[in-house]
C-alpha atoms as a PDB file:
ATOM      1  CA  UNK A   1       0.000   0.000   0.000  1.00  0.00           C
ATOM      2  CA  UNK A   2       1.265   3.208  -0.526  1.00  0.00           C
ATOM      3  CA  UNK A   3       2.154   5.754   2.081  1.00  0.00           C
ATOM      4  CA  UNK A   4       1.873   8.898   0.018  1.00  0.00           C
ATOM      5  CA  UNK A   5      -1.236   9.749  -1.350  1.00  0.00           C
ATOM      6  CA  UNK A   6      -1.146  11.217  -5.387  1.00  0.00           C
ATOM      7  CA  UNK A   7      -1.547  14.916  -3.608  1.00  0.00           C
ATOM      8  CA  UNK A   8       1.122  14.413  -1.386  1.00  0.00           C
ATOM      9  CA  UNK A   9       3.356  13.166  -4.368  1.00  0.00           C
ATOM     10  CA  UNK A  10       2.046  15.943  -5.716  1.00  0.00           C
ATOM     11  CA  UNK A  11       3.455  18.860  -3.105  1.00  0.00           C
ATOM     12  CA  UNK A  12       6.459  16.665  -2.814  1.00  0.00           C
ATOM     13  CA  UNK A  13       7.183  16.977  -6.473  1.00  0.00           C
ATOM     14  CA  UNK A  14       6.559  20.761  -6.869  1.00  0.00           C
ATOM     15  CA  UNK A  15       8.723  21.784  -3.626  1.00  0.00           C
ATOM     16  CA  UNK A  16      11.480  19.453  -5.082  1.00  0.00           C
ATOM     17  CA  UNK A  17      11.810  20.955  -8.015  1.00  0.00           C
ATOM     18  CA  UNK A  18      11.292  24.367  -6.565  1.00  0.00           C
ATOM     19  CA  UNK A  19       9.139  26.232 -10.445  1.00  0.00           C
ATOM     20  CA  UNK A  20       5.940  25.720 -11.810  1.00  0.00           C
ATOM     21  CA  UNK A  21       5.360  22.204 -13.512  1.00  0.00           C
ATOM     22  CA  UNK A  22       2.687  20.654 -16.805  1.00  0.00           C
ATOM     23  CA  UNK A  23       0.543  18.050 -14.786  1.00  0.00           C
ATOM     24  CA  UNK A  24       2.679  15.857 -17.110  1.00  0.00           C
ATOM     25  CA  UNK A  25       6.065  17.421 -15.501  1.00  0.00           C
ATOM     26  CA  UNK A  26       5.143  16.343 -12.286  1.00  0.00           C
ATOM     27  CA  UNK A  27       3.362  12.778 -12.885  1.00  0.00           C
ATOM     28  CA  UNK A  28       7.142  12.021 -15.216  1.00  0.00           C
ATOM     29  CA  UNK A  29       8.704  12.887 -11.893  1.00  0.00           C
ATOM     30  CA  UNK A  30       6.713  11.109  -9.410  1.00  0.00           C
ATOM     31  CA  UNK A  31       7.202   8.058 -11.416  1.00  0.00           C
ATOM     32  CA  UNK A  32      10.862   8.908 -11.643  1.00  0.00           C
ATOM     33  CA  UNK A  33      11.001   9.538  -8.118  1.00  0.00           C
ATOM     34  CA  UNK A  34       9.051   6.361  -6.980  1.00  0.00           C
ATOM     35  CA  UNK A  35       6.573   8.782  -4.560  1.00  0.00           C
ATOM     36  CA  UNK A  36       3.558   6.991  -6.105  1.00  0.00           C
ATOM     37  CA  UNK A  37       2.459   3.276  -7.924  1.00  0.00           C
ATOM     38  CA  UNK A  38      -0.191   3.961 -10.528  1.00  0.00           C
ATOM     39  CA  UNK A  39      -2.780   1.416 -10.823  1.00  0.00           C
ATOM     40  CA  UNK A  40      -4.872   3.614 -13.250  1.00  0.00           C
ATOM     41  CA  UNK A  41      -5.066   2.949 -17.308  1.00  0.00           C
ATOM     42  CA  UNK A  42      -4.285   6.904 -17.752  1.00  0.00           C
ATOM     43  CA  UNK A  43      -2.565   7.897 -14.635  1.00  0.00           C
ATOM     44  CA  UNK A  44      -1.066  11.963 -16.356  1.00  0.00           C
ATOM     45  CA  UNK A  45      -5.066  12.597 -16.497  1.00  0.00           C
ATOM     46  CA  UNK A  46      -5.430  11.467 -12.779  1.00  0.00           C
ATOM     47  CA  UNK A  47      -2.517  13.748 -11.949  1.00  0.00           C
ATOM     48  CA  UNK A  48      -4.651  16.764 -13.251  1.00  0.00           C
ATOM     49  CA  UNK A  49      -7.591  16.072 -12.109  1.00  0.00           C
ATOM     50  CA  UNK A  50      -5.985  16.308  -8.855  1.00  0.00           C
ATOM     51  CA  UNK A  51      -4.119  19.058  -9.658  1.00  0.00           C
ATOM     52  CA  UNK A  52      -7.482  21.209 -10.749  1.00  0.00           C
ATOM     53  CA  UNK A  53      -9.674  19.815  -8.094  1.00  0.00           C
ATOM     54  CA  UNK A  54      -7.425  21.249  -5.437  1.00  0.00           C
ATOM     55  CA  UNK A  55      -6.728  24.207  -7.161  1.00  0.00           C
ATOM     56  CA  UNK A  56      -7.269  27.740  -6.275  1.00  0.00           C
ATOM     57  CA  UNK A  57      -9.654  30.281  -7.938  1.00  0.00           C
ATOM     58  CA  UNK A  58     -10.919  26.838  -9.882  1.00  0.00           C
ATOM     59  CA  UNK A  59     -14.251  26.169  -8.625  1.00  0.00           C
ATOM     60  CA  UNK A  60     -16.720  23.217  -9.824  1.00  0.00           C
ATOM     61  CA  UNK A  61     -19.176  21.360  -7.983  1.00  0.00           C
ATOM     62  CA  UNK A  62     -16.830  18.672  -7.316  1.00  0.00           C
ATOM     63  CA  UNK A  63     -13.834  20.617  -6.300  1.00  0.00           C
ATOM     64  CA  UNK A  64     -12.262  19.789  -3.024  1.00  0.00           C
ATOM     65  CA  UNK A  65     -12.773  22.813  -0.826  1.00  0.00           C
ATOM     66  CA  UNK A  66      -9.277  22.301   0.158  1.00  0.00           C
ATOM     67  CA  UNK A  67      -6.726  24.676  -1.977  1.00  0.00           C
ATOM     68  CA  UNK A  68      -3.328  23.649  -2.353  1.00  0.00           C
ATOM     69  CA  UNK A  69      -1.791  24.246  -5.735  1.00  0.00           C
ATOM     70  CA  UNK A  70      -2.396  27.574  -8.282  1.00  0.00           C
ATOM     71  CA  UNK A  71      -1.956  27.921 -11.988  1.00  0.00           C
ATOM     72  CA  UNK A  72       0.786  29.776 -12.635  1.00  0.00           C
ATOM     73  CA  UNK A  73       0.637  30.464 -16.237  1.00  0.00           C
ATOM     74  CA  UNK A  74      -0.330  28.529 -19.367  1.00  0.00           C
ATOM     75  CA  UNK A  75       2.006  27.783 -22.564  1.00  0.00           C
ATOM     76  CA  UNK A  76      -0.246  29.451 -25.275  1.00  0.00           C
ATOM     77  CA  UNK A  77       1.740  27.241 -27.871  1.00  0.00           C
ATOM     78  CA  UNK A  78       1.075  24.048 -26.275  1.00  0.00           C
ATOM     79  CA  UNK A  79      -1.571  24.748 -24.276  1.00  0.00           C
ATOM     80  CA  UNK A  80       0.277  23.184 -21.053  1.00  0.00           C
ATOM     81  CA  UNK A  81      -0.712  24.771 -17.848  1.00  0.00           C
ATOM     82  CA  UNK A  82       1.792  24.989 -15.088  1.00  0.00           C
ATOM     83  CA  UNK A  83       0.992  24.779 -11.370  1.00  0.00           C
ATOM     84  CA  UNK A  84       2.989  25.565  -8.436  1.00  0.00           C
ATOM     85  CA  UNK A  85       1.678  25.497  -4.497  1.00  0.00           C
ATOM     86  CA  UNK A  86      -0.305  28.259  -3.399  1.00  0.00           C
ATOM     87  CA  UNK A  87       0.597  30.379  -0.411  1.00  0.00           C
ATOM     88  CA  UNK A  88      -2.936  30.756   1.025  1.00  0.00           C
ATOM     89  CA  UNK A  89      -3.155  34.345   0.506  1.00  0.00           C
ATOM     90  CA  UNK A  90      -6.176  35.769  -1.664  1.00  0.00           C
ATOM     91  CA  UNK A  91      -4.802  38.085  -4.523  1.00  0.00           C
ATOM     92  CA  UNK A  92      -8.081  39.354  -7.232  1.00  0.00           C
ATOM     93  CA  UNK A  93      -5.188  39.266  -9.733  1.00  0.00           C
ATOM     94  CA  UNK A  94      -4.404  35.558  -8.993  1.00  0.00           C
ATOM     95  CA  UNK A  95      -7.963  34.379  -9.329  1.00  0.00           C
ATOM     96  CA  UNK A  96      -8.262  36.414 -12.708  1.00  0.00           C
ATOM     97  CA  UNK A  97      -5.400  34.590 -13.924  1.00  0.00           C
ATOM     98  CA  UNK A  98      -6.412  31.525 -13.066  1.00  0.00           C
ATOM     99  CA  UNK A  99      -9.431  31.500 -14.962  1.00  0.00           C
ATOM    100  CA  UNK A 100      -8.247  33.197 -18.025  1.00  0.00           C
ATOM    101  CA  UNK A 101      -5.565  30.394 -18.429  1.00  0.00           C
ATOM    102  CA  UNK A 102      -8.064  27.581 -17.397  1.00  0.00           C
ATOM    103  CA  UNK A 103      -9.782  28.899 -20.776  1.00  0.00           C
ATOM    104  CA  UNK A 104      -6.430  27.317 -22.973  1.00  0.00           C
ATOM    105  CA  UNK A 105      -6.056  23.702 -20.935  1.00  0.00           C
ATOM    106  CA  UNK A 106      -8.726  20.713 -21.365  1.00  0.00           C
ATOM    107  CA  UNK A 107     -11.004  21.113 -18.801  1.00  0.00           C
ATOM    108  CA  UNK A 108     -12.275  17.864 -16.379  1.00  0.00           C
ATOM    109  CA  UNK A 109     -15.408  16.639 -17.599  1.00  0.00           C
ATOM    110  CA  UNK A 110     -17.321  18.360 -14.555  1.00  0.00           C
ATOM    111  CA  UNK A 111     -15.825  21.484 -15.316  1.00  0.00           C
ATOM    112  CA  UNK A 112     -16.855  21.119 -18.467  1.00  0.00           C
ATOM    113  CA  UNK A 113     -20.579  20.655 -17.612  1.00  0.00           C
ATOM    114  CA  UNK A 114     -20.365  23.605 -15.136  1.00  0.00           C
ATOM    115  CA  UNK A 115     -19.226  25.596 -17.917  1.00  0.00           C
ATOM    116  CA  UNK A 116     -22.234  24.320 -20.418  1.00  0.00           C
ATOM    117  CA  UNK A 117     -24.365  24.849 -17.591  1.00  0.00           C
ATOM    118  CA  UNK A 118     -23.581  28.295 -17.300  1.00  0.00           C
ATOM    119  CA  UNK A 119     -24.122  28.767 -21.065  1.00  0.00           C
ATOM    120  CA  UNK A 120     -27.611  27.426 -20.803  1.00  0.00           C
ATOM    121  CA  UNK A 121     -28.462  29.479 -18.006  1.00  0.00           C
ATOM    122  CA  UNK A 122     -27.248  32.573 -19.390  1.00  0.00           C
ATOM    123  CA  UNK A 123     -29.239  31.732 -22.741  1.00  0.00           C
ATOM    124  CA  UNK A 124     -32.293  30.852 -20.805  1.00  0.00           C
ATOM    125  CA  UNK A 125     -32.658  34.428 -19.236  1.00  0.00           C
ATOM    126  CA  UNK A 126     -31.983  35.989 -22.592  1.00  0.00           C
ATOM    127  CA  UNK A 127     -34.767  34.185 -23.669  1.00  0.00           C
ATOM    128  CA  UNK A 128     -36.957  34.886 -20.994  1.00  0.00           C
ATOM    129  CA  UNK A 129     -36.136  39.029 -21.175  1.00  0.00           C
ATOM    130  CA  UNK A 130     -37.110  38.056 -24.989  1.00  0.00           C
ATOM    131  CA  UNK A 131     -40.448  36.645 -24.237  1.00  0.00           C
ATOM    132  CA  UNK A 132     -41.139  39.111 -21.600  1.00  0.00           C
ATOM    133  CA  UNK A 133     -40.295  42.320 -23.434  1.00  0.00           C
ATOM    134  CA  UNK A 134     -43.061  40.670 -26.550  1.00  0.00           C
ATOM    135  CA  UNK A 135     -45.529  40.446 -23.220  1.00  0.00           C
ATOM    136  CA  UNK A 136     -48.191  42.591 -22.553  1.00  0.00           C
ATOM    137  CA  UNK A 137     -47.795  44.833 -19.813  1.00  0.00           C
ATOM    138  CA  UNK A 138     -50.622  43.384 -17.492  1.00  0.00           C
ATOM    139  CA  UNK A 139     -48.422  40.279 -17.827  1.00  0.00           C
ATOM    140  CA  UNK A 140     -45.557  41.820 -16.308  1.00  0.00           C
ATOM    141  CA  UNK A 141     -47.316  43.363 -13.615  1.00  0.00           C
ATOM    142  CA  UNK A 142     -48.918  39.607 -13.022  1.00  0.00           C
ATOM    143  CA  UNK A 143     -45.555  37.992 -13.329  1.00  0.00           C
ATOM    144  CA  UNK A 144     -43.473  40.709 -11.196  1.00  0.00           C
ATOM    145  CA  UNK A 145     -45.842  39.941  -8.321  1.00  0.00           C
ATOM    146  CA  UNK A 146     -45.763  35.876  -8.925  1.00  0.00           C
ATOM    147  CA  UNK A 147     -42.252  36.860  -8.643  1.00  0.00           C
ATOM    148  CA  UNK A 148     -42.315  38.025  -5.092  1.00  0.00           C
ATOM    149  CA  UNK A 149     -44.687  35.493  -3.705  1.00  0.00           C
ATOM    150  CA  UNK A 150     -42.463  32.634  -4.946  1.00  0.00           C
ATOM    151  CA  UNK A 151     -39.448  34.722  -3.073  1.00  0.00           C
ATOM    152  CA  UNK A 152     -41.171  34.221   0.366  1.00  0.00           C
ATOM    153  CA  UNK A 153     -42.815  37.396   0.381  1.00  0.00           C
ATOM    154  CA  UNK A 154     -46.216  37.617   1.749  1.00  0.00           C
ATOM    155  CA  UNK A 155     -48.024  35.585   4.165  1.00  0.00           C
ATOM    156  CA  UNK A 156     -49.937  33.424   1.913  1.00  0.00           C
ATOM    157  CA  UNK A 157     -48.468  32.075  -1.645  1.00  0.00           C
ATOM    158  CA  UNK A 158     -52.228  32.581  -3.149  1.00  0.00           C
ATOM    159  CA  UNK A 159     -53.413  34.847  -0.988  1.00  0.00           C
ATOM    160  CA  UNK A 160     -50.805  37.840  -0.282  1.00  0.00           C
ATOM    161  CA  UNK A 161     -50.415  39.139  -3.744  1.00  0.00           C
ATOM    162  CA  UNK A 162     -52.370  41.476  -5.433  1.00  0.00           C
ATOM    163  CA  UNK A 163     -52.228  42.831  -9.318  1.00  0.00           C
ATOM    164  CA  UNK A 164     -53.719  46.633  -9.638  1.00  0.00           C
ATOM    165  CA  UNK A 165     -52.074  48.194 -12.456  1.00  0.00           C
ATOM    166  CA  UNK A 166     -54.153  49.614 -15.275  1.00  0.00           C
ATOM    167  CA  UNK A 167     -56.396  52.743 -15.494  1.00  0.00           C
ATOM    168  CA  UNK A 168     -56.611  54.328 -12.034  1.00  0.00           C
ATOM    169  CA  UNK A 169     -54.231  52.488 -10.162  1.00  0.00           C
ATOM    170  CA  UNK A 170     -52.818  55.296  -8.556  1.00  0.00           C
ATOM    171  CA  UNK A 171     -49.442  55.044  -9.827  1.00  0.00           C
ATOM    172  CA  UNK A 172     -49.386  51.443  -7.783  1.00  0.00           C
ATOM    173  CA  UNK A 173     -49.663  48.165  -9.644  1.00  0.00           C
ATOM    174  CA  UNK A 174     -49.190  45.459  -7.388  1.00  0.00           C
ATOM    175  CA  UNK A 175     -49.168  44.577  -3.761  1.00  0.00           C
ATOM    176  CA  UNK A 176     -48.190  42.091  -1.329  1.00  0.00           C
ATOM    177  CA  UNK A 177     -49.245  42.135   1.750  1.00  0.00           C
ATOM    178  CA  UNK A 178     -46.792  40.378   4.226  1.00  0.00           C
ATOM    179  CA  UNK A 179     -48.695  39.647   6.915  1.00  0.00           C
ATOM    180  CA  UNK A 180     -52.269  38.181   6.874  1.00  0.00           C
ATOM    181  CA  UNK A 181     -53.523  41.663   8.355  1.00  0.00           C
ATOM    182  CA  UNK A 182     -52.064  43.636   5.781  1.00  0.00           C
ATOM    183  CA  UNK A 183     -50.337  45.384   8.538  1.00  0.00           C
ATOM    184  CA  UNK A 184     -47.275  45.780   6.540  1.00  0.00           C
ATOM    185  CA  UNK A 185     -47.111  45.531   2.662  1.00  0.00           C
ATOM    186  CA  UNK A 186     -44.663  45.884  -0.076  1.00  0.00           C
ATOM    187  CA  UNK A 187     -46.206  48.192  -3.195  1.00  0.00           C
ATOM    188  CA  UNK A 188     -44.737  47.456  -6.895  1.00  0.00           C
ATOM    189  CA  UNK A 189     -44.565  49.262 -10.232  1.00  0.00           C
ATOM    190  CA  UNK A 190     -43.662  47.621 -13.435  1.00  0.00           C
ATOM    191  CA  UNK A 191     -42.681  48.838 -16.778  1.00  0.00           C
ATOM    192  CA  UNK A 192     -42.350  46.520 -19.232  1.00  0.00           C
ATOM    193  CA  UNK A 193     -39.900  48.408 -21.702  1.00  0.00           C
ATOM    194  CA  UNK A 194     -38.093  47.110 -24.855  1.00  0.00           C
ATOM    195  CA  UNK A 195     -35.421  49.727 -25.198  1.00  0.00           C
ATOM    196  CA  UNK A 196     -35.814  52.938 -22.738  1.00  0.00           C
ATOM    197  CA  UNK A 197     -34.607  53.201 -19.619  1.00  0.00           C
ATOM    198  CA  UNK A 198     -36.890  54.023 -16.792  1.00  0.00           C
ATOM    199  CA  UNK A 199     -36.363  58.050 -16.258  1.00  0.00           C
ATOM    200  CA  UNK A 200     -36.223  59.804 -12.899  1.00  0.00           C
ATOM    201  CA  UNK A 201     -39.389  60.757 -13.570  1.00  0.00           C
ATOM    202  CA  UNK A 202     -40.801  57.328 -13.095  1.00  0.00           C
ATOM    203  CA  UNK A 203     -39.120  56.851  -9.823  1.00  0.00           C
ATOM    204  CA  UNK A 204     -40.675  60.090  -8.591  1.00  0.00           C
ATOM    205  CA  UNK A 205     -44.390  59.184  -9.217  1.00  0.00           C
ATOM    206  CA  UNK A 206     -43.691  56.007  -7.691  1.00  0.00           C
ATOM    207  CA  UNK A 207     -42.399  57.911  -4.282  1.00  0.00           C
ATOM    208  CA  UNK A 208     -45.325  59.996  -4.548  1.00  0.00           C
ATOM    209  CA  UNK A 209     -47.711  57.197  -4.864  1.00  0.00           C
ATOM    210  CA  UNK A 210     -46.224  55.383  -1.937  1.00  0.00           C
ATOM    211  CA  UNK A 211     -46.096  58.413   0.327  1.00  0.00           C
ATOM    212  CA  UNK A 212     -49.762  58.761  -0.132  1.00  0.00           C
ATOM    213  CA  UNK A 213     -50.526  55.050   0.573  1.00  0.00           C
ATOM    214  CA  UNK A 214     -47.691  55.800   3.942  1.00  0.00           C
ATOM    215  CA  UNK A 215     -46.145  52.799   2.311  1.00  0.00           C
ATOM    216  CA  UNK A 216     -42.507  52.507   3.758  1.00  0.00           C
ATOM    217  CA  UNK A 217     -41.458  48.966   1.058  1.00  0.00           C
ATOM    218  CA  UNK A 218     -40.938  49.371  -2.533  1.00  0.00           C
ATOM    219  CA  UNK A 219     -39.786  47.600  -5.433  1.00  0.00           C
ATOM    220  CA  UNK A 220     -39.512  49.007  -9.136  1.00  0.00           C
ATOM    221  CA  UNK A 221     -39.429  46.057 -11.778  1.00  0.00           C
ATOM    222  CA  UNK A 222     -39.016  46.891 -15.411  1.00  0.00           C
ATOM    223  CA  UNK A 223     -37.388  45.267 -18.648  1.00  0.00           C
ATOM    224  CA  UNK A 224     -35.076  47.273 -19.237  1.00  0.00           C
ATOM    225  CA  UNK A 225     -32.581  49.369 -17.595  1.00  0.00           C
ATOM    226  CA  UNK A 226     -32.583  52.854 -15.227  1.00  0.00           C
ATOM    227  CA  UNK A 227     -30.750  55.907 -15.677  1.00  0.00           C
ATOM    228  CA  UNK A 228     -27.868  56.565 -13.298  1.00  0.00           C
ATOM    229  CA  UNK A 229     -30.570  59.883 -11.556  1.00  0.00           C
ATOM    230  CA  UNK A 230     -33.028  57.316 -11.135  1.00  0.00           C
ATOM    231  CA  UNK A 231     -31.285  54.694  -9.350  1.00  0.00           C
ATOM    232  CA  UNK A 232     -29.938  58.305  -6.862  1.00  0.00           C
ATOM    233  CA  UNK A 233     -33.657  59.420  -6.601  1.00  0.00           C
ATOM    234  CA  UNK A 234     -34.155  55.605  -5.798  1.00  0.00           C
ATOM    235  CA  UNK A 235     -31.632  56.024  -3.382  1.00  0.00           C
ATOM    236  CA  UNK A 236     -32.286  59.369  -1.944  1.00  0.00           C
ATOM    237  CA  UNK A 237     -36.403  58.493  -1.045  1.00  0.00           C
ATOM    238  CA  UNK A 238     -36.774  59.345   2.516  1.00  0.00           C
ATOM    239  CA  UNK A 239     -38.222  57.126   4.917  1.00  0.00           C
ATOM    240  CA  UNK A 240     -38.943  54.493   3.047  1.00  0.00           C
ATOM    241  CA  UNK A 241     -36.958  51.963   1.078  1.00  0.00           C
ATOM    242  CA  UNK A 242     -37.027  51.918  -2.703  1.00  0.00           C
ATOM    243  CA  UNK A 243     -35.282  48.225  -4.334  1.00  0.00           C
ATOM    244  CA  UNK A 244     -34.620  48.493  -8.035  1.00  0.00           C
ATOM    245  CA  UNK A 245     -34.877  45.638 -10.126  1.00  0.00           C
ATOM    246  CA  UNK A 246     -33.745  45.800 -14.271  1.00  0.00           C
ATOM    247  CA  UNK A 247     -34.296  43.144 -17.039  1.00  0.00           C
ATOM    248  CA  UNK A 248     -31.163  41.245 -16.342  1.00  0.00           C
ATOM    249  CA  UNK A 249     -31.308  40.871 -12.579  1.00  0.00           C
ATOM    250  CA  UNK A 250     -34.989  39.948 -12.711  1.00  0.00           C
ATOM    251  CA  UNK A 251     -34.114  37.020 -15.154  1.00  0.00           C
ATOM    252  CA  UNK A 252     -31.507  35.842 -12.695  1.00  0.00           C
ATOM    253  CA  UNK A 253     -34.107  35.537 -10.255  1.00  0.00           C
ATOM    254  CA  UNK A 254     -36.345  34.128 -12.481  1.00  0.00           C
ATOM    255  CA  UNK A 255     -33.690  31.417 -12.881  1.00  0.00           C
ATOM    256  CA  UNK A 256     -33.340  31.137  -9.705  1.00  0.00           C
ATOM    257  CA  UNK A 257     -37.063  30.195  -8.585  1.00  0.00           C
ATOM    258  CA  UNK A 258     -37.861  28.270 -11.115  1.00  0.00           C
ATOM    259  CA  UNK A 259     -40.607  30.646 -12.673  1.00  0.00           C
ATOM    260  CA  UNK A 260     -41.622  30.775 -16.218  1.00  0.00           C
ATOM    261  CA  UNK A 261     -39.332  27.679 -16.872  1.00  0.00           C
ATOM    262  CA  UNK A 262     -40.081  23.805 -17.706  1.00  0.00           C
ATOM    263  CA  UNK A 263     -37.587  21.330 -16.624  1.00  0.00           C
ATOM    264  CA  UNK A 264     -36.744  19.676 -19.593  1.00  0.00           C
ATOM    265  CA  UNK A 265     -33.913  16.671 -18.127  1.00  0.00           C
ATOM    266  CA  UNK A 266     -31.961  16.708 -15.274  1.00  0.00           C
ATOM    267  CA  UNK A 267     -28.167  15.131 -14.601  1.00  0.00           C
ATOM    268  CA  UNK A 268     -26.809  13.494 -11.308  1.00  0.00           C
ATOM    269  CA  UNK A 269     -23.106  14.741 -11.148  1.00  0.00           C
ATOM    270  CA  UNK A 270     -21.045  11.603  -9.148  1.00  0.00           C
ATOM    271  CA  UNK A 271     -17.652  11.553  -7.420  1.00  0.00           C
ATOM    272  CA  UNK A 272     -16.056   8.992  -6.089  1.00  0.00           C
ATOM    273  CA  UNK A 273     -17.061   7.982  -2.405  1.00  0.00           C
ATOM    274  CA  UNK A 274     -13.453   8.310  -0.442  1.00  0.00           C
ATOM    275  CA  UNK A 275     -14.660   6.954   3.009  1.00  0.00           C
ATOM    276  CA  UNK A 276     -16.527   3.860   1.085  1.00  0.00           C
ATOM    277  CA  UNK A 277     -13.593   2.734  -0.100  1.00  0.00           C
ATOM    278  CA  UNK A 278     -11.582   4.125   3.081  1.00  0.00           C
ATOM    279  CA  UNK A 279      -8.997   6.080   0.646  1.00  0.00           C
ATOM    280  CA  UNK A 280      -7.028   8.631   2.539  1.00  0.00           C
ATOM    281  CA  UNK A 281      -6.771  11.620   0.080  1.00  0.00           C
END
């Protein structure tokens, strides 16, 4: 049995030869070294998977937590990324680095999924602003307040919410009440815009109408974007709190709580079980 693990022959390997080293580098010298038997059929790729599972500013649902090694540069003629051990301290720069080179090397098979599953998501929310921006605008107001419910807010999933908008509505065009009294509520507006922003002249009307309801909660949903004075206005209401939500961030959440989507498949992502088979990494 061995007594070094494939991480320590790893560390051993890197502070031996004292410079940054290919995950090939360093499995040629552990073999050449004798710090670890290989029993797998393609033991350089087992070397990097290590290598990128324990390495910082890499992050993939089965990454170990534990950070040990950092990607120093990559060969852009060979495509060879070099890792040396990481010093534990945080640097922006190193991070940045990191995943700009991990863009060059082949990427573990969950990373790679991670990656796709980023893509989808992001192409999922530009399809949802799509179909929202073709909506009408008593859709939005119906969805913005769906929104909220499925969030938490309110007392009552059925119950709390409230759509008002249209003709009349005082400027107000949804509400959820959070507690079953309607002692304290949140008021909405929506604008469902293609292209303009919301103006500071928006935000105003939608002070004014919550002053006169002596509403102290607000949030301002739209399509599109706001203007740098709105989001200050926004920002300067007094005595009551004003939260701001454009096209992209309300896709995000949209994501995020499952609303206006259809799951379509799902994948299990598996690791190895350690303790089952009592390995010691």
């Amino acid at each position: 049995m061995n007594k070094m693990t494939i991480t320590d022959a790893i560390i051993k390997v890197i502070k031996k030869e004292k410079k940054a080293l290919s995950h090939k580098d360093i499995y040629e010298k552990i073999v050449e070294n004798n710090f670890y038997v290989f029993g797998a059929k393609d033991p350089v790729s087992v070397v990097g998977s290590k290598l990128r599972k324990h390495c910082y500013g890499l992050d993939f649902p089965s990454a170990s937590p534990k950070k040990l090694f950092i990607q120093n540069n990559v060969d852009s003629s060979n495509r060879r990324a070099l890792y040396e051990l990481w010093d534990g301290v945080y640097n922006p720069s190193d991070v940045s680095n990191v995943k700009a080179g991990g863009t060059k090397v082949d990427l573990l098979p969950e990373e790679k999924v991670q990656k796709a599953h980023s893509e989808h998501l992001k192409s999922i929310s530009n399809q949802l602003l799509e179909y929202i921006k073709l909506s009408d605008p008593e859709f939005f107001e119906t969805l913005v307040v769906k929104l909220l419910l499925k969030m938490g807010y309110g007392w009552d999933q059925k119950l709390a919410g409230q759509v008002i908008g249209g003709a009349g509505d005082g400027g107000i065009d949804g509400v959820i009440s959070e507690d079953k009294l309607g002692l304290e509520k949140i008021y909405i507006q929506a604008k469902r815009y293609k292209d303009n922003k919301v103006k500071p002249s928006d935000i105003r009307d939608f002070i004014g109408a919550m002053a006169i309801k002596g509403a102290r909660k607000g949030v301002f949903f739209t399509s599109s974007t706001f203007t740098e004075q709105a989001i200050q206005h926004s920002l300067d209401a007094q005595n009551m709190t004003i939260t701001l939500v454009n096209g992209d961030y309300l896709t995000e959440l949209l994501v995020q709580y499952e609303l206006g989507l259809a799951m379509v498949k799902s994948y299990k992502l598996f690791e190895v079980d350690k303790n089952f088979f009592s390995i010691d990494e």
